[in-house]
C-alpha atoms as a PDB file:
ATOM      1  CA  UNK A   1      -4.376  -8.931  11.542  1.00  0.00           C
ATOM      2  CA  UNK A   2      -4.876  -9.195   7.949  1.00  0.00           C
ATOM      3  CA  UNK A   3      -1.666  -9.710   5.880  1.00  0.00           C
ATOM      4  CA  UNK A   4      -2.911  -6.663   4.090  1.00  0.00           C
ATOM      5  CA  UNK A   5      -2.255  -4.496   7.077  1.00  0.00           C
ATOM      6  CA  UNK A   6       1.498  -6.015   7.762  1.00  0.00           C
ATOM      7  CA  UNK A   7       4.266  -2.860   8.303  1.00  0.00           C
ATOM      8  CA  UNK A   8       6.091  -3.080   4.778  1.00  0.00           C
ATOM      9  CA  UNK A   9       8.723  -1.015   3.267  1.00  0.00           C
ATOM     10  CA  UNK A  10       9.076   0.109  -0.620  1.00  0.00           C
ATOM     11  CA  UNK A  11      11.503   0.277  -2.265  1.00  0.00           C
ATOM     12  CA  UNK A  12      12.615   3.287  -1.341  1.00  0.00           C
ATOM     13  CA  UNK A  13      12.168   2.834   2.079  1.00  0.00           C
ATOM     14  CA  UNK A  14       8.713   3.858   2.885  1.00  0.00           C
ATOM     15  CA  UNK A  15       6.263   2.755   5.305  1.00  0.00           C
ATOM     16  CA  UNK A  16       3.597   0.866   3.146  1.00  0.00           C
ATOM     17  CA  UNK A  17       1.154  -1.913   3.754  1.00  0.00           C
ATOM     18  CA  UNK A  18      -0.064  -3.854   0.907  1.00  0.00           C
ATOM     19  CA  UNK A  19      -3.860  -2.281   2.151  1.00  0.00           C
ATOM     20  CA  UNK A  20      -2.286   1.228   0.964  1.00  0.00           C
ATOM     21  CA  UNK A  21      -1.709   0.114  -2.770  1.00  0.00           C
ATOM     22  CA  UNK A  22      -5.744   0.021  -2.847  1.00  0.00           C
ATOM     23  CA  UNK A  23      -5.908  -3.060  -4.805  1.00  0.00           C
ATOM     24  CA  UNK A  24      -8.887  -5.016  -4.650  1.00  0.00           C
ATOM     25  CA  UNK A  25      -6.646  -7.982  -6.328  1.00  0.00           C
ATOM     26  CA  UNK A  26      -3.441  -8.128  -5.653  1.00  0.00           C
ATOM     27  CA  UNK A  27      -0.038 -10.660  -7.054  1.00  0.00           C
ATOM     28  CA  UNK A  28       2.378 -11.450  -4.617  1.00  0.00           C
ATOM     29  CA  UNK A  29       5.594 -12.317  -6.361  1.00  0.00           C
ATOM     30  CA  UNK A  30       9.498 -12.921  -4.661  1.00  0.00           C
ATOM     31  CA  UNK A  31      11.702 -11.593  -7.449  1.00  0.00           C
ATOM     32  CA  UNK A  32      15.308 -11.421  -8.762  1.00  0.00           C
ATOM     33  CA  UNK A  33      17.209  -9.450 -11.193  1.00  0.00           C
ATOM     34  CA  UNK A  34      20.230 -12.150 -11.747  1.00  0.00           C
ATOM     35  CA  UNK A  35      17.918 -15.220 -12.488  1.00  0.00           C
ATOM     36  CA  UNK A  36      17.070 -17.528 -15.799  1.00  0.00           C
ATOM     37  CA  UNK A  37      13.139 -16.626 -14.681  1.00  0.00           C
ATOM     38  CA  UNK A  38      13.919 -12.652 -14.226  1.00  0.00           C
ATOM     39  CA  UNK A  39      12.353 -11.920 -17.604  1.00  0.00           C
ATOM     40  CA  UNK A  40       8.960 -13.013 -15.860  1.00  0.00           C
ATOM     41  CA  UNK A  41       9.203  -9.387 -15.168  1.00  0.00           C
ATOM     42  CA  UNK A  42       7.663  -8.584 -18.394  1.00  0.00           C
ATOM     43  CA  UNK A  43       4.908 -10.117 -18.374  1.00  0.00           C
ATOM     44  CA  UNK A  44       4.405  -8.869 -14.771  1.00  0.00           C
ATOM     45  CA  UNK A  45       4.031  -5.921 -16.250  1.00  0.00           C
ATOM     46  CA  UNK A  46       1.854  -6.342 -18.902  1.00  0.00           C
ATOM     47  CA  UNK A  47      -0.826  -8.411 -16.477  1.00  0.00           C
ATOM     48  CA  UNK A  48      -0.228  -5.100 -14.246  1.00  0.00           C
ATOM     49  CA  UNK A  49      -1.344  -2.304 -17.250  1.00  0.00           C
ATOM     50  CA  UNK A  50      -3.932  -5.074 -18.409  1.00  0.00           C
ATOM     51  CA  UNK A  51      -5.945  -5.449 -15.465  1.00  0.00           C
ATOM     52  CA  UNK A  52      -4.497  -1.851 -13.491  1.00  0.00           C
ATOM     53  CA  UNK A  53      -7.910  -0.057 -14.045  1.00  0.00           C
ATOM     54  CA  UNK A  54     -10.045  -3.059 -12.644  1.00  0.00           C
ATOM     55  CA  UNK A  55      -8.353  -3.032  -8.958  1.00  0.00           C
ATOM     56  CA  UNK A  56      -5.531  -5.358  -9.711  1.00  0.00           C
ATOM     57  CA  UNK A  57      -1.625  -4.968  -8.957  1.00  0.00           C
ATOM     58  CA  UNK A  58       1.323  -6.583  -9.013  1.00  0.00           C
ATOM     59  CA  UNK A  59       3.526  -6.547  -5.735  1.00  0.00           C
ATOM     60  CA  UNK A  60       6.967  -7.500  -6.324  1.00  0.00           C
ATOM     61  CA  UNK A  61       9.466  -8.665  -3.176  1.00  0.00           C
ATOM     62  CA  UNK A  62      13.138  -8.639  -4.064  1.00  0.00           C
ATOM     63  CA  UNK A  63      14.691 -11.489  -2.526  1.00  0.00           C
ATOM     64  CA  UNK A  64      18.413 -12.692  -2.091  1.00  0.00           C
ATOM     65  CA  UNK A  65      17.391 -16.433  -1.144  1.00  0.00           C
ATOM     66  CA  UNK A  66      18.281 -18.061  -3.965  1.00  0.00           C
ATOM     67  CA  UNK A  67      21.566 -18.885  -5.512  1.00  0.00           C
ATOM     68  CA  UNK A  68      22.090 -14.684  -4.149  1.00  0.00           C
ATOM     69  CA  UNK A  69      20.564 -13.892  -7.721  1.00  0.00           C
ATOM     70  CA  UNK A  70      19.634 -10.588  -6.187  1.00  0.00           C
ATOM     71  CA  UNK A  71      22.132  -9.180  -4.430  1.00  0.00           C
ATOM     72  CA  UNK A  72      21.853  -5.384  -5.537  1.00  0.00           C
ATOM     73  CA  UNK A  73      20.864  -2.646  -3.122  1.00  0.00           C
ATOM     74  CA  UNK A  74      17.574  -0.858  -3.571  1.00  0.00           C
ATOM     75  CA  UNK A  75      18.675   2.269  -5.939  1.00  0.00           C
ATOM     76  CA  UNK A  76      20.115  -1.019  -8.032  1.00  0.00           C
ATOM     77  CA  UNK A  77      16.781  -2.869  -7.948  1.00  0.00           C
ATOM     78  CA  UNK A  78      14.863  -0.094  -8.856  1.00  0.00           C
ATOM     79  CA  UNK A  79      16.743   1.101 -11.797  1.00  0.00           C
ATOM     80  CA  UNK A  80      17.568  -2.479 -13.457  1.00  0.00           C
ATOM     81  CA  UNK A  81      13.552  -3.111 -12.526  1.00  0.00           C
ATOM     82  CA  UNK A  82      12.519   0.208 -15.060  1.00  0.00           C
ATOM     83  CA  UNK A  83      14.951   0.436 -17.545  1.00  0.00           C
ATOM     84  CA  UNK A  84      15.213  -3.196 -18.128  1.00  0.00           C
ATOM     85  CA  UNK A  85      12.022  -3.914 -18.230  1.00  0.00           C
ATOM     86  CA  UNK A  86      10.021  -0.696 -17.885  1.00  0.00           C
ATOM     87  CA  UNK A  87       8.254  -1.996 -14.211  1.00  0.00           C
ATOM     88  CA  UNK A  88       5.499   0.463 -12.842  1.00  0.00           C
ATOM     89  CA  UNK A  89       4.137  -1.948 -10.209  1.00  0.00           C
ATOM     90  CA  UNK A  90       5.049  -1.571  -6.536  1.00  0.00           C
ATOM     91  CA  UNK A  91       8.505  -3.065  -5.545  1.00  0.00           C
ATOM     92  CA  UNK A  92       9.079  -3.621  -2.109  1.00  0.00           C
ATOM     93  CA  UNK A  93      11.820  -3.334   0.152  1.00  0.00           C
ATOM     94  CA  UNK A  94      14.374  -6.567   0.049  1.00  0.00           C
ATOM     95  CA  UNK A  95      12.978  -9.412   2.067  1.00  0.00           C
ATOM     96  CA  UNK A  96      13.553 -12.919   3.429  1.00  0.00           C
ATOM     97  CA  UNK A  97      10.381 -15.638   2.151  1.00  0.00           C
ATOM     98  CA  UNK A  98      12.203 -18.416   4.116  1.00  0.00           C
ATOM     99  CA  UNK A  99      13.836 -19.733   6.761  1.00  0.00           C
ATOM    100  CA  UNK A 100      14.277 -18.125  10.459  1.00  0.00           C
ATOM    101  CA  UNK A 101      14.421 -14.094   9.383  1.00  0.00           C
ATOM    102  CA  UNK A 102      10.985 -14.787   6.764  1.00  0.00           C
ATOM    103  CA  UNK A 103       9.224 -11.707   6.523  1.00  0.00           C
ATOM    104  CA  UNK A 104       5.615 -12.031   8.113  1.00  0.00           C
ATOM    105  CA  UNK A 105       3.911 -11.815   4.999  1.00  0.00           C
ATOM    106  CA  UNK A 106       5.568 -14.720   3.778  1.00  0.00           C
ATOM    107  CA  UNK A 107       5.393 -16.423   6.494  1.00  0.00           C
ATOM    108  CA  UNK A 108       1.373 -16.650   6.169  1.00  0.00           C
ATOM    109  CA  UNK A 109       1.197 -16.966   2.496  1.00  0.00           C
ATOM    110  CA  UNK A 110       3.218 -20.202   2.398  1.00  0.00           C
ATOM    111  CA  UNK A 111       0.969 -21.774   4.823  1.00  0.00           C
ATOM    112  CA  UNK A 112      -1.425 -21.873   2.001  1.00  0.00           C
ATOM    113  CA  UNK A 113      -1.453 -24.685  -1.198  1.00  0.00           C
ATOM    114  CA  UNK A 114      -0.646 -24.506  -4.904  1.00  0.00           C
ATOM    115  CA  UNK A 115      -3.121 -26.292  -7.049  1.00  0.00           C
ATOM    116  CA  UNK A 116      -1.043 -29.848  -6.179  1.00  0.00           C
ATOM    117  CA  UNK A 117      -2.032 -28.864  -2.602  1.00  0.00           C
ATOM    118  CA  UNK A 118       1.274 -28.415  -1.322  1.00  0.00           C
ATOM    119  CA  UNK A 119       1.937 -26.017   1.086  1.00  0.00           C
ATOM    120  CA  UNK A 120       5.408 -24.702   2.674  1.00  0.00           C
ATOM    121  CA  UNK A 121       8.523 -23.070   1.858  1.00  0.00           C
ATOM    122  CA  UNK A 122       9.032 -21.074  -1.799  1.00  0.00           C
ATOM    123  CA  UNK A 123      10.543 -23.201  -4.332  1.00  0.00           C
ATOM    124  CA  UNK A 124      12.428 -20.374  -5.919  1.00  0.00           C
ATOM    125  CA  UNK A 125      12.231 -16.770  -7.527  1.00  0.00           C
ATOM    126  CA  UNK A 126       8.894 -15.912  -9.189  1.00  0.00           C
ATOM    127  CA  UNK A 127       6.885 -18.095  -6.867  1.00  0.00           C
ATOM    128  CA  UNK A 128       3.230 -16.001  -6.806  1.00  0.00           C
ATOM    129  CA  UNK A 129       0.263 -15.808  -4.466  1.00  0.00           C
ATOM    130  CA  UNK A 130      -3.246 -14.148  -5.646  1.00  0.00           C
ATOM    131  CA  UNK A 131      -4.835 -12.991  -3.337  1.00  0.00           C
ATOM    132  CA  UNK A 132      -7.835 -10.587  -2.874  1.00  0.00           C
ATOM    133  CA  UNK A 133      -8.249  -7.224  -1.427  1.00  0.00           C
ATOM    134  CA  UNK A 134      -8.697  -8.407   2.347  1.00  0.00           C
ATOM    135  CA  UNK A 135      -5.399 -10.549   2.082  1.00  0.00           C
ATOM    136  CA  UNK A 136      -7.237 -14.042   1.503  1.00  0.00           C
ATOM    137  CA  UNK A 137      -5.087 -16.021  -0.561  1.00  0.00           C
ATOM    138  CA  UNK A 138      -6.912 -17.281  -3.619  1.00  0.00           C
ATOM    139  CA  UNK A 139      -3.767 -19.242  -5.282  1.00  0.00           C
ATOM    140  CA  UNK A 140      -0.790 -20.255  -5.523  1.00  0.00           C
ATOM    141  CA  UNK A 141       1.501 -20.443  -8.862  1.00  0.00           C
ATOM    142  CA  UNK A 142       4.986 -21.802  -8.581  1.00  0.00           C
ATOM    143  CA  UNK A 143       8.368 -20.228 -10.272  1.00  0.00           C
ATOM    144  CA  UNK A 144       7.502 -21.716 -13.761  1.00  0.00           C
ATOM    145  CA  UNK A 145       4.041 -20.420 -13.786  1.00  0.00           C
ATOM    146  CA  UNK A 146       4.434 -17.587 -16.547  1.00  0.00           C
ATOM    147  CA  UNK A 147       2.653 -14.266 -15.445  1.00  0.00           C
ATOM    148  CA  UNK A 148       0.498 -13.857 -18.512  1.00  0.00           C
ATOM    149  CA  UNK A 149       0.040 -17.863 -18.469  1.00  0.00           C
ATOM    150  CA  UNK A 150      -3.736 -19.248 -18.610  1.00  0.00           C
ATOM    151  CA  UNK A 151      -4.038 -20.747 -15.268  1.00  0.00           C
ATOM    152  CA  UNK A 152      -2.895 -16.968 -13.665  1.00  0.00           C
ATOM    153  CA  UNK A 153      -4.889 -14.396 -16.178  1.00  0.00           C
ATOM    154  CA  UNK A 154      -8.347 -17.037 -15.778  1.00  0.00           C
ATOM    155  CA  UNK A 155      -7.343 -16.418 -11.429  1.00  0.00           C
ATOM    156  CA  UNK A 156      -7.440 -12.928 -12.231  1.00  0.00           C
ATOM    157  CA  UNK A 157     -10.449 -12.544 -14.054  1.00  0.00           C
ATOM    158  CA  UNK A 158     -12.118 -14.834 -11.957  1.00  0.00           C
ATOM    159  CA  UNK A 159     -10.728 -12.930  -8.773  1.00  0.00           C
ATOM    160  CA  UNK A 160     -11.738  -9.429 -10.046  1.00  0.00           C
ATOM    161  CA  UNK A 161     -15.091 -10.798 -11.045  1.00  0.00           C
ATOM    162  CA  UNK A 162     -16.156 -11.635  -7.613  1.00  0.00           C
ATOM    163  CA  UNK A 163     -14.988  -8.230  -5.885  1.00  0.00           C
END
């Protein structure tokens, strides 16, 4: 099976697969409210409205992994996620990216290379994986990769182009 067809849960706790956001491109990101890279959440959202119309979306994965710099409940996510910084992209429900309990999804995406071509565990919050509509993964960008940064918006365009 397709990591595109993997049982999810939103945010608010319904059934979801990241095939039912109907993205052709999709952004795979591990997030955190309580963390120095949390306002990567903006420009999230701004590479969400920029390239929303072409296929492409933003899926964001609260996590608690790291340093617990997310340690809210969902209600908490959700309302720090749009009134902090406005978020209209899918959230997801809270999930683990490493270790024993790692969600499924994760535990295929980090089987896959950044551009260093290293594979394995996620470095920290913000880590991001392109990938297209049928859940191949086209990239990887670590934490410090900035959303709206060069290497990610030319992976978009790129991505979108060919779909």
């Amino acid at each position: 099976m397709s990591v595109t067809g993997l049982e999810l849960r939103t945010l608010s706790d319904e059934p979801a697969t990241l095939t039912s956001l109907g993205a052709r491109v999709l952004l795979v990101v591990n997030v955190a409210s309580r963390c120095g890279l949390t306002p990567q959440y903006s420009g999230l959202e701004r590479l969400h409205e920029r390239y929303a119309d072409r296929g492409f979306t933003v899926a964001g994965f609260p996590c608690n992994q790291f340093a617990g710099q997310e340690p809210g409940g969902a209600e908490e996510i959700a309302t720090f996620c749009a009134t902090t910084y406005g978020v209209t992209f899918p959230m997801f429900a809270k999930i683990d990216v490493n270790g024993p309990d790692r969600h499924p999804l994760y535990a295929e995406l980090v089987r896959h290379p950044d551009a260093d071509g290293e594979a394995g565990d996620v470095q920290w919050n913000f880590e991001k994986f392109l990938l297209d509509g049928a859940g191949t993964v086209l990239a990887r960008f670590r934490p410090g990769t900035e959303p709206e940064s060069d290497e990610i918006v030319t992976a978009v365009e790129a991505a979108l182009a060919r779909c």
